[in-house]
Structures are given as structure tokens and as C-alpha cells.
C-alpha atoms as a PDB file:
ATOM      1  CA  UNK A   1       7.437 -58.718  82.817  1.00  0.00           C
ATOM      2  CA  UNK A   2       5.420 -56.125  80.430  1.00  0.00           C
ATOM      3  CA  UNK A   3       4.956 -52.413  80.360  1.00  0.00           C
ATOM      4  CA  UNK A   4       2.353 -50.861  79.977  1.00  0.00           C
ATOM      5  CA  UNK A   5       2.313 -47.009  79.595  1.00  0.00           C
ATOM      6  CA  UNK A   6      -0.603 -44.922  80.600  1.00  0.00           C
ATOM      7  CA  UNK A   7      -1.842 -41.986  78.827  1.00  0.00           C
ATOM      8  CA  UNK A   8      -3.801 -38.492  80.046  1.00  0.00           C
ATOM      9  CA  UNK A   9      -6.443 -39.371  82.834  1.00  0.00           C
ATOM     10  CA  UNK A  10      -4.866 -43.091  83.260  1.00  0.00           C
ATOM     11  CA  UNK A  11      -1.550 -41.429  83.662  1.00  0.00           C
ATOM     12  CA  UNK A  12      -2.955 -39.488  86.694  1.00  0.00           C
ATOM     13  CA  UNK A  13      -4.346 -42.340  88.699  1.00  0.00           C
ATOM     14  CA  UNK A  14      -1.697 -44.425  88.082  1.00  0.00           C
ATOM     15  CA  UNK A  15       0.710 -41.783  89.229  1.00  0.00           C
ATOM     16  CA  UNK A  16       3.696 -42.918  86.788  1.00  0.00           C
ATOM     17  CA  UNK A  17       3.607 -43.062  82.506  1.00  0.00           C
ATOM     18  CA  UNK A  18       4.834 -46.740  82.686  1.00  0.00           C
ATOM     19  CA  UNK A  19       4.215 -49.561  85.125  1.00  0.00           C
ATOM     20  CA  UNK A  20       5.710 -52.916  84.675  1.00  0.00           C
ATOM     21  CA  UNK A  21       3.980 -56.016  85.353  1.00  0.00           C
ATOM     22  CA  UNK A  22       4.672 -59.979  85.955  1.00  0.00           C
ATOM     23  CA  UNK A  23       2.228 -61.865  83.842  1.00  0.00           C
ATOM     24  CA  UNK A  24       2.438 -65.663  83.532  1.00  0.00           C
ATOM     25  CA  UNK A  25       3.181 -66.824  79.635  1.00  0.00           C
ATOM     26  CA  UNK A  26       0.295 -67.137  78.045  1.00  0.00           C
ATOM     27  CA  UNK A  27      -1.464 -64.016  79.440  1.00  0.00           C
ATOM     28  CA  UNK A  28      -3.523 -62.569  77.190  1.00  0.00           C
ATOM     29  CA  UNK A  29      -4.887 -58.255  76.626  1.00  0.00           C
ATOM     30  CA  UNK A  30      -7.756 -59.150  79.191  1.00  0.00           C
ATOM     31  CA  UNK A  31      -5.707 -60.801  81.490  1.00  0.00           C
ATOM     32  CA  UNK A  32      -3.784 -58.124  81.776  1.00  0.00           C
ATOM     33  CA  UNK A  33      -6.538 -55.681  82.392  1.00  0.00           C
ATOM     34  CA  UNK A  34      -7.726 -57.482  85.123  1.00  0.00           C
ATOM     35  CA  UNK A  35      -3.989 -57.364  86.765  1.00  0.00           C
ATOM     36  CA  UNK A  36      -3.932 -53.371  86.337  1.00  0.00           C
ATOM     37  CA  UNK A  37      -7.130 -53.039  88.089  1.00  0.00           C
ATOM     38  CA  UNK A  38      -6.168 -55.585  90.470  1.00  0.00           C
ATOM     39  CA  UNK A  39      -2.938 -53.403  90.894  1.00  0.00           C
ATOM     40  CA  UNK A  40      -4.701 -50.131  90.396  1.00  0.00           C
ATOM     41  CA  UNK A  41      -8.607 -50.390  91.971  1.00  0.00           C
ATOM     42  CA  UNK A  42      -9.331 -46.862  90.826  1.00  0.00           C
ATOM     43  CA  UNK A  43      -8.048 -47.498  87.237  1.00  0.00           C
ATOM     44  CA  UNK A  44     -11.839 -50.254  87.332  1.00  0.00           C
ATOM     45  CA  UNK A  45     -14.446 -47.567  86.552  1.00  0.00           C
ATOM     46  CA  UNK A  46     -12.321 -46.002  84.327  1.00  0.00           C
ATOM     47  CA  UNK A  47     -11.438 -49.376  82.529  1.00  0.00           C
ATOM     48  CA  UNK A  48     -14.659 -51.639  83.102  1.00  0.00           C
ATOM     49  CA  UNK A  49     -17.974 -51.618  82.409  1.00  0.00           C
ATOM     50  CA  UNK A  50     -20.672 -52.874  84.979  1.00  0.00           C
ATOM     51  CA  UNK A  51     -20.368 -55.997  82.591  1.00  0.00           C
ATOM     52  CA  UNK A  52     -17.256 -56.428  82.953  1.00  0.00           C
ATOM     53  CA  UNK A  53     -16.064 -55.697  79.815  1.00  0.00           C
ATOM     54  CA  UNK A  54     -13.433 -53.349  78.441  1.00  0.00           C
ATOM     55  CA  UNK A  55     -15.318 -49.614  77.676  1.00  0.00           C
ATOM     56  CA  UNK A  56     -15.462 -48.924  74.010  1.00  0.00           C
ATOM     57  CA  UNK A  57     -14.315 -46.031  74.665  1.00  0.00           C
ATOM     58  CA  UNK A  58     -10.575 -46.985  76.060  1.00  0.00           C
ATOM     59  CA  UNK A  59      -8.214 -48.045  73.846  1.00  0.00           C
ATOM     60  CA  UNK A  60      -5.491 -50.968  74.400  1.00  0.00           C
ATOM     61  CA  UNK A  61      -2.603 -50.889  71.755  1.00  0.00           C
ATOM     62  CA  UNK A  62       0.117 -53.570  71.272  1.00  0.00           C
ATOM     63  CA  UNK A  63       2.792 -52.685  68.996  1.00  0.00           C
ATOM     64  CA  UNK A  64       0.841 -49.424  68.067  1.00  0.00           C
ATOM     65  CA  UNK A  65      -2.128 -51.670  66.759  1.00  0.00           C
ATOM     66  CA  UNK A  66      -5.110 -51.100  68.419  1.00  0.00           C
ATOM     67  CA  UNK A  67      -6.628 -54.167  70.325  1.00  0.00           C
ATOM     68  CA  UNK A  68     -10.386 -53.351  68.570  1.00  0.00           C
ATOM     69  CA  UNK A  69      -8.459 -54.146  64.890  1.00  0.00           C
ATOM     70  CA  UNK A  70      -6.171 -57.553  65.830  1.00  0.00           C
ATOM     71  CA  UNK A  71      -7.634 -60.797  64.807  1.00  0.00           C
ATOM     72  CA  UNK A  72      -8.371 -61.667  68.507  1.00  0.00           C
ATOM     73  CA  UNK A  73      -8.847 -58.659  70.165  1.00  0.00           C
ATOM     74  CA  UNK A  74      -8.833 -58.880  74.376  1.00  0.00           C
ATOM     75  CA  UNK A  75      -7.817 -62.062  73.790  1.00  0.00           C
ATOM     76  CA  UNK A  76      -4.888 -61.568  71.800  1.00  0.00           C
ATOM     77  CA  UNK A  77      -1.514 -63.091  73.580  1.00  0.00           C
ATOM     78  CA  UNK A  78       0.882 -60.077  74.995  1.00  0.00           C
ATOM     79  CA  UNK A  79       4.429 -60.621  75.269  1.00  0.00           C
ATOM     80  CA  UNK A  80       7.356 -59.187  77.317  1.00  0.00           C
ATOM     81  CA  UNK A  81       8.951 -56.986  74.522  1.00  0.00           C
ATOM     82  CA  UNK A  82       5.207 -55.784  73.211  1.00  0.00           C
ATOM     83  CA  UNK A  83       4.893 -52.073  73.731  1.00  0.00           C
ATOM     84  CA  UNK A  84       1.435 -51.819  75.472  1.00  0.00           C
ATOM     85  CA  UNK A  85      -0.077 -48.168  75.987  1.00  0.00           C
ATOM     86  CA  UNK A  86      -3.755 -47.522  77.187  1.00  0.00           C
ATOM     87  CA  UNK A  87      -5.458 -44.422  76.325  1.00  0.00           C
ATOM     88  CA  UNK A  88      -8.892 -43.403  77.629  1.00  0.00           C
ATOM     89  CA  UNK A  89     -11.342 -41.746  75.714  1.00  0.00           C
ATOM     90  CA  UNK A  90      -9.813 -38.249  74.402  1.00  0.00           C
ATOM     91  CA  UNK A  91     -12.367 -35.364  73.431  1.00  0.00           C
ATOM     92  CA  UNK A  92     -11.823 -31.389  73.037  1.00  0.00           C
ATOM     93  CA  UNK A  93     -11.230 -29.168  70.783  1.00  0.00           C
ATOM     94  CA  UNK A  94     -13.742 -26.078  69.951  1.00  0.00           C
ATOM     95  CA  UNK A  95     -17.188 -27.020  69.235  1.00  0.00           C
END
């Protein structure tokens, strides 16, 4: 079991700051994308590109290391005691 906590928008459509999840060992940061949106069908646009891919713009961190920077990326191996949090793209401020 891993959880995952959701930040601004996510947060919203997910309706909670932290869901937990059963993942089989093994699962990797993709993987467990897939689950959310399986879980969560709104969470997809937000999450995926037509491609399929991850959008730049979110941001998946493991252990306060953003997925982008680790050696494998989406396919770096998650854990039960990792501390996952997804943040979508933030903007504001004055312009």
C-alpha cells in the first residue's frame, strides 16, 4: 500500500489530500499513474497527454525528489514507506 498526496487542482478532483493505494511489488512511478487514473478518470487529462505520457508540466516526487531528476525517472521503483506527492502545474503571482 502507498500514499500518494495530492496538491491544489489534484487535491480538488480527488476530493481528499492523500489516497492510499495497493500496488503489486515491483510497481514502478508510471505504474502508479496509470492506477490513479484508473482510480480517478478525471485526474487523465489533467495527468496524461494524448500520448500517453506524463505532462511536463505535473510533477511526481518520491522522497521530495522530483521524478524528472532520479536516474530512472517514471520508471523508477516506488515503495510502501516512499512519500509520493503530485503537484500540477502552479502559476500566479502579479505579472
Amino acid at each position: 500500500m502507498v500514499k500518494i498526496n495530492f496538491y491544489a487542482t489534484l487535491r480538488q478532483i480527488v476530493g481528499t489530500k492523500t489516497v492510499e493505494l495497493s500496488l503489486p511489488g515491483g510497481s514502478r512511478i508510471k505504474q502508479m499513474v496509470d492506477e490513479i487514473v484508473r482510480r480517478f478518470p478525471m485526474l487523465g487529462p489533467e495527468l496524461i497527454n494524448a500520448q500517453g505520457e506524463l505532462h511536463g508540466h505535473v510533477h511526481v516526487f518520491i522522497n521530495g525528489r522530483d521524478s524528472t531528476f532520479l536516474d530512472n525517472g517514471l520508471d523508477t521503483e516506488i515503495f510502501p514507506d516512499d512519500v509520493i506527492s503530485i503537484f500540477p502545474a502552479v502559476g500566479g503571482g502579479e505579472s
